[in-house]
Protein backbone atom coordinates (compact mmCIF):
# COMPACT_ATOMS: atom_id res chain seq x y z
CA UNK A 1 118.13 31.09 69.01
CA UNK A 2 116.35 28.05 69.62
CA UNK A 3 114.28 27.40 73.07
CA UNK A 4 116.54 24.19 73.83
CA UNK A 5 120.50 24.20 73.63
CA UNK A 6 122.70 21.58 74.05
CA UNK A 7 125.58 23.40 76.03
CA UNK A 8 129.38 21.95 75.64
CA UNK A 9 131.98 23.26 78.95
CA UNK A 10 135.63 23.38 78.17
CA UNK A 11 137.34 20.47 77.24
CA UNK A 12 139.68 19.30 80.24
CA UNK A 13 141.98 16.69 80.42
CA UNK A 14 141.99 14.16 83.94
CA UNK A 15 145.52 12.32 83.56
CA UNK A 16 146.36 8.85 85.43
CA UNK A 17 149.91 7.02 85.71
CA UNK A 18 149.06 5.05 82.67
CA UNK A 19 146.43 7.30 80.74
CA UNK A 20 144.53 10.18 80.07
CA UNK A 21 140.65 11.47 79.24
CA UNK A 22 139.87 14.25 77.36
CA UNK A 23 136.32 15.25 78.91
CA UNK A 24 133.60 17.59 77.87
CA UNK A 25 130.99 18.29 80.64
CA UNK A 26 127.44 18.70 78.47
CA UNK A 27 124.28 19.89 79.74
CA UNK A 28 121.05 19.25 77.13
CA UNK A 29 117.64 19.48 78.89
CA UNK A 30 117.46 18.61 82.31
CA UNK A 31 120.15 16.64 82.06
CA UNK A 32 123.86 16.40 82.57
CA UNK A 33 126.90 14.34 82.14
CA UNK A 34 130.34 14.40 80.89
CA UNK A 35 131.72 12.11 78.14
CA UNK A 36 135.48 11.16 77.60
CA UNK A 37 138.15 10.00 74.81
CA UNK A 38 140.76 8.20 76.83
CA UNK A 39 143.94 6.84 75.26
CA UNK A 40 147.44 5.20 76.59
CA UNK A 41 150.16 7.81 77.98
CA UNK A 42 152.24 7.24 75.10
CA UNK A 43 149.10 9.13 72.98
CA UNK A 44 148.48 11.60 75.87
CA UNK A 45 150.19 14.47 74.22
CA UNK A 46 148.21 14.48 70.78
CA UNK A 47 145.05 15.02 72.66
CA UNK A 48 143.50 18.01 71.73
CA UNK A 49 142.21 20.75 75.13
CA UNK A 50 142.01 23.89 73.37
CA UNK A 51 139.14 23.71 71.56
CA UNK A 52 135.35 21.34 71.65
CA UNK A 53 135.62 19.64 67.81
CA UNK A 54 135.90 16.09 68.97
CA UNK A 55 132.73 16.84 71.35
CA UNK A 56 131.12 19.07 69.06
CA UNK A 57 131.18 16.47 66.33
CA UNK A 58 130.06 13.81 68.53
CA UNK A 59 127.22 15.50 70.04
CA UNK A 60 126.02 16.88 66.77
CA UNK A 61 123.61 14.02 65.88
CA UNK A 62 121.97 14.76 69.33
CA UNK A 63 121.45 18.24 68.88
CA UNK A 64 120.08 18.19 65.50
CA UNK A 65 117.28 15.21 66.73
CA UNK A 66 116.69 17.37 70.09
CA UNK A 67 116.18 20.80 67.55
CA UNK A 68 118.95 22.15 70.34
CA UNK A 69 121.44 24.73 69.40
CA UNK A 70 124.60 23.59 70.29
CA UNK A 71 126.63 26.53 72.59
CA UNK A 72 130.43 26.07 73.17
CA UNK A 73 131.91 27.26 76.34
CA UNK A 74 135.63 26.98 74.31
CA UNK A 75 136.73 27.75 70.77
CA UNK A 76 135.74 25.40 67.88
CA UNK A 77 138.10 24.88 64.51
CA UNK A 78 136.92 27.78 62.12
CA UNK A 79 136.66 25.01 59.49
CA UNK A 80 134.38 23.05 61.44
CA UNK A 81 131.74 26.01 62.47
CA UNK A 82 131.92 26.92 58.59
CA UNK A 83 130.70 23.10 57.52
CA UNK A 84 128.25 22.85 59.86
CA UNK A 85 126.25 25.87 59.87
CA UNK A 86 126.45 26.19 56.34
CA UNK A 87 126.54 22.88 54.88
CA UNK A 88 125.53 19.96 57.02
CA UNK A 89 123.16 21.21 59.14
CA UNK A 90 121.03 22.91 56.58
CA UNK A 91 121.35 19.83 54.28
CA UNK A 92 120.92 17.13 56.90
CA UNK A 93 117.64 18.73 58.39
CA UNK A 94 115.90 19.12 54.65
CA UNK A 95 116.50 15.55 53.89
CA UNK A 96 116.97 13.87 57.03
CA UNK A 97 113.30 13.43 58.98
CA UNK A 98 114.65 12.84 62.13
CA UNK A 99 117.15 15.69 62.04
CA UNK A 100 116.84 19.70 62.01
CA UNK A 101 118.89 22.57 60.88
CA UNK A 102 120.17 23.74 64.35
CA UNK A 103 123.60 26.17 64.75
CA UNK A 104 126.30 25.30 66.23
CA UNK A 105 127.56 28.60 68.27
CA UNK A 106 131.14 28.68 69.15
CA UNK A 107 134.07 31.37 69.01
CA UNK A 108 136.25 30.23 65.93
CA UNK A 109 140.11 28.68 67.23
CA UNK A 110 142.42 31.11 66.29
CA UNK A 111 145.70 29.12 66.65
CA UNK A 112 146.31 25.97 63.78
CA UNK A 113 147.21 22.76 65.49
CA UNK A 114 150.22 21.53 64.88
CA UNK A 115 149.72 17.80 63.89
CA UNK A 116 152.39 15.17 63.67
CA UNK A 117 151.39 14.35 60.04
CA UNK A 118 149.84 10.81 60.69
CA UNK A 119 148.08 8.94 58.49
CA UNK A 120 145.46 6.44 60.24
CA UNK A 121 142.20 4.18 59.50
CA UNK A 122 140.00 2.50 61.65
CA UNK A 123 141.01 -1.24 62.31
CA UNK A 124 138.37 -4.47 62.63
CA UNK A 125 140.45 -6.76 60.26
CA UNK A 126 137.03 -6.81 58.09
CA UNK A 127 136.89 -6.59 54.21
CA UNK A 128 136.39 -2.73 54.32
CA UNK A 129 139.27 -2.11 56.83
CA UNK A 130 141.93 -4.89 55.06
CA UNK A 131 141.23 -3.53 51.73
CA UNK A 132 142.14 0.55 53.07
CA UNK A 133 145.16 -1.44 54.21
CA UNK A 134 146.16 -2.66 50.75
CA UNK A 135 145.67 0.24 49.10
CA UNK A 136 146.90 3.32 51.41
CA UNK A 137 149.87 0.98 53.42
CA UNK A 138 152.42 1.88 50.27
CA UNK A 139 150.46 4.77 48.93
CA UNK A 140 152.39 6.50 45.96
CA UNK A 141 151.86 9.94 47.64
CA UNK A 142 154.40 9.48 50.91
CA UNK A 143 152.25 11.81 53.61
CA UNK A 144 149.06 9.74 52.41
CA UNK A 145 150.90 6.64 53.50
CA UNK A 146 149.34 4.53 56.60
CA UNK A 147 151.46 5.05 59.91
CA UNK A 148 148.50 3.82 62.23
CA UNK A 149 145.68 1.69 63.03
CA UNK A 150 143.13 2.93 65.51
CA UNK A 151 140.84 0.58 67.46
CA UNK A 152 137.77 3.01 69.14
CA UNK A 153 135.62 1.67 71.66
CA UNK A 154 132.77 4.31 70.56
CA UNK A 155 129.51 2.52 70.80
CA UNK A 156 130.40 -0.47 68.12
CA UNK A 157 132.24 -2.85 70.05
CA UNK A 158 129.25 -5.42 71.67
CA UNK A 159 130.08 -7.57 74.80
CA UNK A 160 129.54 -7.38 78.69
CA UNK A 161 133.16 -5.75 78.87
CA UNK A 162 133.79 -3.62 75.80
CA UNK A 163 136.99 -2.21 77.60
CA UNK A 164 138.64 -5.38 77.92
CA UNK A 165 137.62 -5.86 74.73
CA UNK A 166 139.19 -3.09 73.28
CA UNK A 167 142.43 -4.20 75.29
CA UNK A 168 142.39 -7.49 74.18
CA UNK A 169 141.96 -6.08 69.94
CA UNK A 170 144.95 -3.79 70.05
CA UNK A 171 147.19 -6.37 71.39
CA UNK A 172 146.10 -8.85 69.17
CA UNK A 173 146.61 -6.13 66.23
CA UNK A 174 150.12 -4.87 67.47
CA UNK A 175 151.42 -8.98 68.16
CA UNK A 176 150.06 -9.54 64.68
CA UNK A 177 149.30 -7.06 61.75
CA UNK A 178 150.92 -4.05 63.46
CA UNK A 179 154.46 -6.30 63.61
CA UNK A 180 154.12 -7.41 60.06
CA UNK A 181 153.71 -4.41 58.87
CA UNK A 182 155.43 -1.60 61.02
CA UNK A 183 152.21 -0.29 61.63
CA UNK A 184 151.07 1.34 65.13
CA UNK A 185 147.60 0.76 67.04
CA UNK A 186 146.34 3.71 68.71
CA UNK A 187 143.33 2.36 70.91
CA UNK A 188 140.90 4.97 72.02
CA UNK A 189 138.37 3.86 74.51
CA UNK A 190 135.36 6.10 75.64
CA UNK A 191 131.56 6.36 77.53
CA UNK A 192 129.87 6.98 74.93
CA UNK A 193 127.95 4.04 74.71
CA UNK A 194 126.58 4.91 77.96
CA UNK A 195 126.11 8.59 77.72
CA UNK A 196 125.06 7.96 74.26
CA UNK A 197 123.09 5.34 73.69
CA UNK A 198 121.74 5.57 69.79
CA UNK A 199 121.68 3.63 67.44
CA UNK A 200 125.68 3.56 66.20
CA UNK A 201 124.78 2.97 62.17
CA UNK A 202 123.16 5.80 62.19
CA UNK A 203 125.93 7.69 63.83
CA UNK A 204 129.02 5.70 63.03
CA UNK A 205 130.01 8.16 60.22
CA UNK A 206 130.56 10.69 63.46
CA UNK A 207 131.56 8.97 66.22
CA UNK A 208 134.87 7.29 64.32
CA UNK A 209 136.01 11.16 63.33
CA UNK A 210 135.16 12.73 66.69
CA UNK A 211 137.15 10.38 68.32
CA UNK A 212 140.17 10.71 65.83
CA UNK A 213 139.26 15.03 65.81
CA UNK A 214 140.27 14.81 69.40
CA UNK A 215 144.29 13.34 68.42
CA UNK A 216 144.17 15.86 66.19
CA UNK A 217 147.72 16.34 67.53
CA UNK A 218 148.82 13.13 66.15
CA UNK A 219 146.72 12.85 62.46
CA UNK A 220 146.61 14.89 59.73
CA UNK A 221 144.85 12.12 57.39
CA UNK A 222 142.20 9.78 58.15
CA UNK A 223 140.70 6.86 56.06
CA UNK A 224 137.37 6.17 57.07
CA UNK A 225 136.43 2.79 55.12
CA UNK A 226 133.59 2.97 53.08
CA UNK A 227 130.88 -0.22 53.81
CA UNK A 228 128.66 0.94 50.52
CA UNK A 229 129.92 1.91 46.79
CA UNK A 230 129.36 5.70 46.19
CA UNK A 231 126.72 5.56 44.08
CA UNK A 232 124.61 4.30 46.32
CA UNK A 233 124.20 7.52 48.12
CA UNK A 234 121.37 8.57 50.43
CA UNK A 235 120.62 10.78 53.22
CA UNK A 236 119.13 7.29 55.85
CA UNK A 237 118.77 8.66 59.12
CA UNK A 238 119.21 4.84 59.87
CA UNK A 239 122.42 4.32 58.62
CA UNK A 240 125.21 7.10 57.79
CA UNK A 241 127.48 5.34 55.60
CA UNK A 242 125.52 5.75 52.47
CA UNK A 243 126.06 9.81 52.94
CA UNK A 244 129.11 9.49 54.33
CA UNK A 245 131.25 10.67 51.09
CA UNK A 246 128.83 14.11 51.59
CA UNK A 247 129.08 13.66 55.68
CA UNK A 248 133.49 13.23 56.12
CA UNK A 249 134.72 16.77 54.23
CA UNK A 250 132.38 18.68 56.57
CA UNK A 251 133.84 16.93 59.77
CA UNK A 252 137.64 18.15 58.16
CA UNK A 253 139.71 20.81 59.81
CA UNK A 254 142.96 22.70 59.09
CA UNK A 255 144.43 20.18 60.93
CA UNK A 256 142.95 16.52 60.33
CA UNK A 257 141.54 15.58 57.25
CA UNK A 258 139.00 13.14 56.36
CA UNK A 259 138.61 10.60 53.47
CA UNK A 260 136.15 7.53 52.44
CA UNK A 261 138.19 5.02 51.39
CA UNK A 262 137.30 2.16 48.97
CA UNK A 263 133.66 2.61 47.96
CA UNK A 264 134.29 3.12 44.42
CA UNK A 265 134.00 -0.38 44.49
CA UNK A 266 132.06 -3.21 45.77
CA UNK A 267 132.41 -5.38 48.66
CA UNK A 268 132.63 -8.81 46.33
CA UNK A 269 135.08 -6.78 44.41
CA UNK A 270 137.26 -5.32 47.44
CA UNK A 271 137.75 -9.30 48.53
CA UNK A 272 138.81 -10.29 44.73
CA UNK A 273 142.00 -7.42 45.37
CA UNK A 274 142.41 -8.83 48.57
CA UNK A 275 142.36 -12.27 47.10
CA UNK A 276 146.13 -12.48 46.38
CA UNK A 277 147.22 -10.46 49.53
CA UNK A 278 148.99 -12.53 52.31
CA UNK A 279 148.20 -9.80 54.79
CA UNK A 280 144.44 -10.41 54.19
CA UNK A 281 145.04 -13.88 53.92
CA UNK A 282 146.43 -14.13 57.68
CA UNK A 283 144.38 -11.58 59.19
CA UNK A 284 140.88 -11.07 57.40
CA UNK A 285 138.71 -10.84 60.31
CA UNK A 286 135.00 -9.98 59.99
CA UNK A 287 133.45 -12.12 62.39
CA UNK A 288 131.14 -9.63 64.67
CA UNK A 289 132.94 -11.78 67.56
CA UNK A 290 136.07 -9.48 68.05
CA UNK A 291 137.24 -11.25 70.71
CA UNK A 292 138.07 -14.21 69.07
CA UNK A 293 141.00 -14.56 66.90
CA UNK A 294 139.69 -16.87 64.23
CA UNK A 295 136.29 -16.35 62.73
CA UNK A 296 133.41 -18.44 63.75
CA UNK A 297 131.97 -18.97 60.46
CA UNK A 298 128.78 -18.87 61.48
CA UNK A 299 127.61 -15.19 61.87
CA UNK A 300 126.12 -13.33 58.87
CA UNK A 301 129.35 -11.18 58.21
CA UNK A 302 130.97 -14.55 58.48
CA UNK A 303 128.87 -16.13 55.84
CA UNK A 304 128.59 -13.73 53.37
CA UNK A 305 132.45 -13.25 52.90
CA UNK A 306 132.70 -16.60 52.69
CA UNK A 307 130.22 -17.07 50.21
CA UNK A 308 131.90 -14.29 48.53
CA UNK A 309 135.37 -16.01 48.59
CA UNK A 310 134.02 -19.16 47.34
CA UNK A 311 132.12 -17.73 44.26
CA UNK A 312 135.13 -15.90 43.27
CA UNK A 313 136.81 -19.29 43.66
CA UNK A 314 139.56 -17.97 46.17
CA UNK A 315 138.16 -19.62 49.30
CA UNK A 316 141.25 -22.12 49.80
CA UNK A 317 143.35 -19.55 50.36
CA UNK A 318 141.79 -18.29 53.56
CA UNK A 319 142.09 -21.87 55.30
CA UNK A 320 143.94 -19.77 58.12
CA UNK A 321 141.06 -17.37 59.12
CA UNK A 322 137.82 -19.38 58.11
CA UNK A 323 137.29 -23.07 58.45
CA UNK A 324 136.83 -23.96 54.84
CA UNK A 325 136.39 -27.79 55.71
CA UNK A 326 132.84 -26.70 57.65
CA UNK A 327 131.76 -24.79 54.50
CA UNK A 328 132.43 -27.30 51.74
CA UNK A 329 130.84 -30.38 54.93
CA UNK A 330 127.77 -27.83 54.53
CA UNK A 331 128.14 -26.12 51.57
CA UNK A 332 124.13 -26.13 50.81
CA UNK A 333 123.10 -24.88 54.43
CA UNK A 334 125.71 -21.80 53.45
CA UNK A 335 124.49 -21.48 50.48
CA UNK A 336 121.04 -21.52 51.55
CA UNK A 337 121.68 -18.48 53.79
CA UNK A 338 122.92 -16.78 50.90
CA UNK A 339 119.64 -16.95 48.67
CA UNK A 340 117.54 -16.29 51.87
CA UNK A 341 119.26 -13.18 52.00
CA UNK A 342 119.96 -12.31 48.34
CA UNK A 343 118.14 -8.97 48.22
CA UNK A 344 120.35 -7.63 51.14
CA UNK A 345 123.19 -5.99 49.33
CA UNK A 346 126.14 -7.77 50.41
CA UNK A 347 124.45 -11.33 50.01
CA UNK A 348 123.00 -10.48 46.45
CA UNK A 349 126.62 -9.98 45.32
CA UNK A 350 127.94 -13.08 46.25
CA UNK A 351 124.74 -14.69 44.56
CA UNK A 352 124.60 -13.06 41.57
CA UNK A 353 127.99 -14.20 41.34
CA UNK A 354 127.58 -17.96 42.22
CA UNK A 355 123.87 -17.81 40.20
CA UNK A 356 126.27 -16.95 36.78
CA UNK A 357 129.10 -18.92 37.81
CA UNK A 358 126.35 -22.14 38.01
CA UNK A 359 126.84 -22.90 41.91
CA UNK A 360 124.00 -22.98 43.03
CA UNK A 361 122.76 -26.15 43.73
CA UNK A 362 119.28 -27.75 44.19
CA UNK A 363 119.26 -28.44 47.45
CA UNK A 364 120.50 -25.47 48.74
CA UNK A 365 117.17 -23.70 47.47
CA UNK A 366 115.20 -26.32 48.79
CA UNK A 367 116.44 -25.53 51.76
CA UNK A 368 116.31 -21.83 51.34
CA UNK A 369 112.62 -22.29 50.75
CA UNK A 370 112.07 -24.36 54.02
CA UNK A 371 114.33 -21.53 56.04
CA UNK A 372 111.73 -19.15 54.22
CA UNK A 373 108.53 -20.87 55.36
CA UNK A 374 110.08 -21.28 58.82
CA UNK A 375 110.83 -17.87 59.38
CA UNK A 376 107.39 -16.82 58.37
CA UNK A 377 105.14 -18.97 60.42
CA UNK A 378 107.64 -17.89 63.38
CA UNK A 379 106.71 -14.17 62.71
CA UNK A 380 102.73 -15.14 62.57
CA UNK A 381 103.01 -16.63 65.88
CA UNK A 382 105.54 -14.51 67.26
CA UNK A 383 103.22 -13.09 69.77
CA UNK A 384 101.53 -16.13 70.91
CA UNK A 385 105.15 -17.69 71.53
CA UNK A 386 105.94 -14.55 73.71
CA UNK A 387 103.00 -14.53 76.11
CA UNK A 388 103.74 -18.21 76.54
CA UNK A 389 107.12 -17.68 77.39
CA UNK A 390 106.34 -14.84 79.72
CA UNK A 391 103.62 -16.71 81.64
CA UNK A 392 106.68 -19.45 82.16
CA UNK A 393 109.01 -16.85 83.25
């Protein structure tokens, strides 16, 4: 046994008139706090009190950069104690700087939940999420078919008011994709942003299970969509999808069970499928402004799928979603973005697409070029700029 333990209470559920939390009180250190899953009363009776997973998932990244066994006051799923101990612990602190090989300590759950046999993915309307639509909506195997889309307010959503955010996504979803398709959306809101505060790339590949580990009531299959193609796996402490195909079976229990979805293939490739699919075509969103319903067109996400769209020739057909009359006004500034970036994965893709094809023009690496120089004398002076700033604050 380690000096330092991370120590999980019970699980306990607080219900209200028009929700419910599923809290975990959690000591580590010196300090102590207690961190929720709250979802709608219509979800209230999926949520899963008898035993820590959800909390013992979410907390494990913690535990393993504090070198603090975790100890559970309340049974954990046998599967779960099994993966960890034995698999991702062990694995993730011999390859993974930041991280050690702690134990998780918990009596094993003795009773198998009985799930309602859903089948759900996480929902942004972005390239990774539309395309685990297309493929898993009308899924040839019938319990593998999609029944829900879950919207989690777990550290990724970024504004002053990430609960009203998360309000105003599942609405939008249900109005719109949901009533297309006969689809639900299960919105799951949370603290842990605040009691958690890391960096969510390099956690995302747990915080998106824990919170669907604690309905395990409700799923018994979960698509977690892949940002990177398999083969481009590594253990980054930085960033967890590019072990995540290693990271999701471990995370499985009896009762829920994990899956990447769509990274044996690349993002340029995903948005040729989605090419000819109306659902994409009304409701591709990858904007990092969620709270807008069109895309701005302007953020990197933004530009690189359309930059994508356009080299696959296809960009007409998202008129609804992007404005394709601002792109083809200032096709070289777009452009220029692209090559500025063209050694960042998703970028070179488009590029090395539009560099064959013959697209690129002139001016847009001219411009590329003067972006480049800009950036760089910017840097150099970077700290000059700041104490003259802070003497005028």
């Amino acid at each position: 046994m380690r000096d330092k333990a991370l120590i999980l209470s019970a699980p306990y559920i607080i219900a209200s008139e028009n929700s419910s939390k599923l809290c975990c009180d959690i000591t580590c250190s010196d300090r102590s706090f207690t961190a929720w899953f709250e979802v709608t009363s219509e979800y209230s009776r999926y949520l899963t009190a008898d035993r820590l997973d959800a909390f013992a998932v979410v907390f494990l990244p913690l535990a393993m950069r504090e070198n603090a066994d975790m100890i559970c006051k309340a049974p954990v799923s046998p599967e779960l104690i099994y993966q960890i101990n034995h698999y991702l612990t062990p694995v993730l602190g011999k390859n993974i700087k930041e991280y050690n090989a702690i134990t998780l300590n918990a009596k094993p759950a003795g009773e198998r939940i009985q799930s309602e046999g859903a089948a759900g993915t996480g929902w942004t309307g972005g390239v990774d999420s539309m395309y685990t639509l297309k493929t898993r909506l009308k899924a040839s195997e019938p319990h593998m078919r999609l029944t829900h889309l879950v919207i989690a307010n777990i550290g990724t959503l970024e504004s002053s008011d990430n609960e009203g955010l998360l309000d105003i996504m599942v609405k939008r979803a249900e109005a719109g994709i949901c009533a297309d398709t006969g689809l639900k959306c299960v919105g799951i809101n949370s603290n842990l942003d605040t009691v958690l505060p890391e960096n969510y790339l390099a956690v995302a590949g747990y915080r998106l299970p824990a919170a669907v580990l604690a309905l395990q009531g409700l799923f018994s299959v979960f698509y977690h969509s892949g940002a990177y193609e398999f083969d481009t796996f590594t253990f980054a402490g930085e960033n967890s999808a590019y072990y995540e195909m290693f990271l999701l079976p471990c995370l499985s229990t009896d009762a829920t069970v994990f899956y990447s979805s769509g990274s044996s293939i690349s993002r340029i490739e995903k948005l040729k499928e989605l090419s000819d699919y109306p659902y994409a075509e009304q409701y591709l969103h990858p904007c990092i402004y969620a709270k807008t319903g069109k895309n701005c067109g302007k953020c990197g996400k933004c530009i690189r799928t359309i930059a994508a769209l356009y080299a696959l020739g296809t960009l007409d057909r998202f008129d609804k979603v992007f404005d394709t009359s601002d792109f083809y006004n200032n096709k070289d500034h777009y452009l220029a973005n692209v090559i500025s970036n063209r050694h960042r994965q998703h970028y070179k893709e488009s590029y090395d697409m539009m560099t064959e094809k013959g697209l690129i023009t002139v001016k847009s690496m001219q411009l590329s070029k003067m972006q480049n120089a800009a950036k760089i004398i910017a840097d150099r002076n970077r700290s000059t700029l700041e104490k003259v700033l802070g003497k005028e604050k």
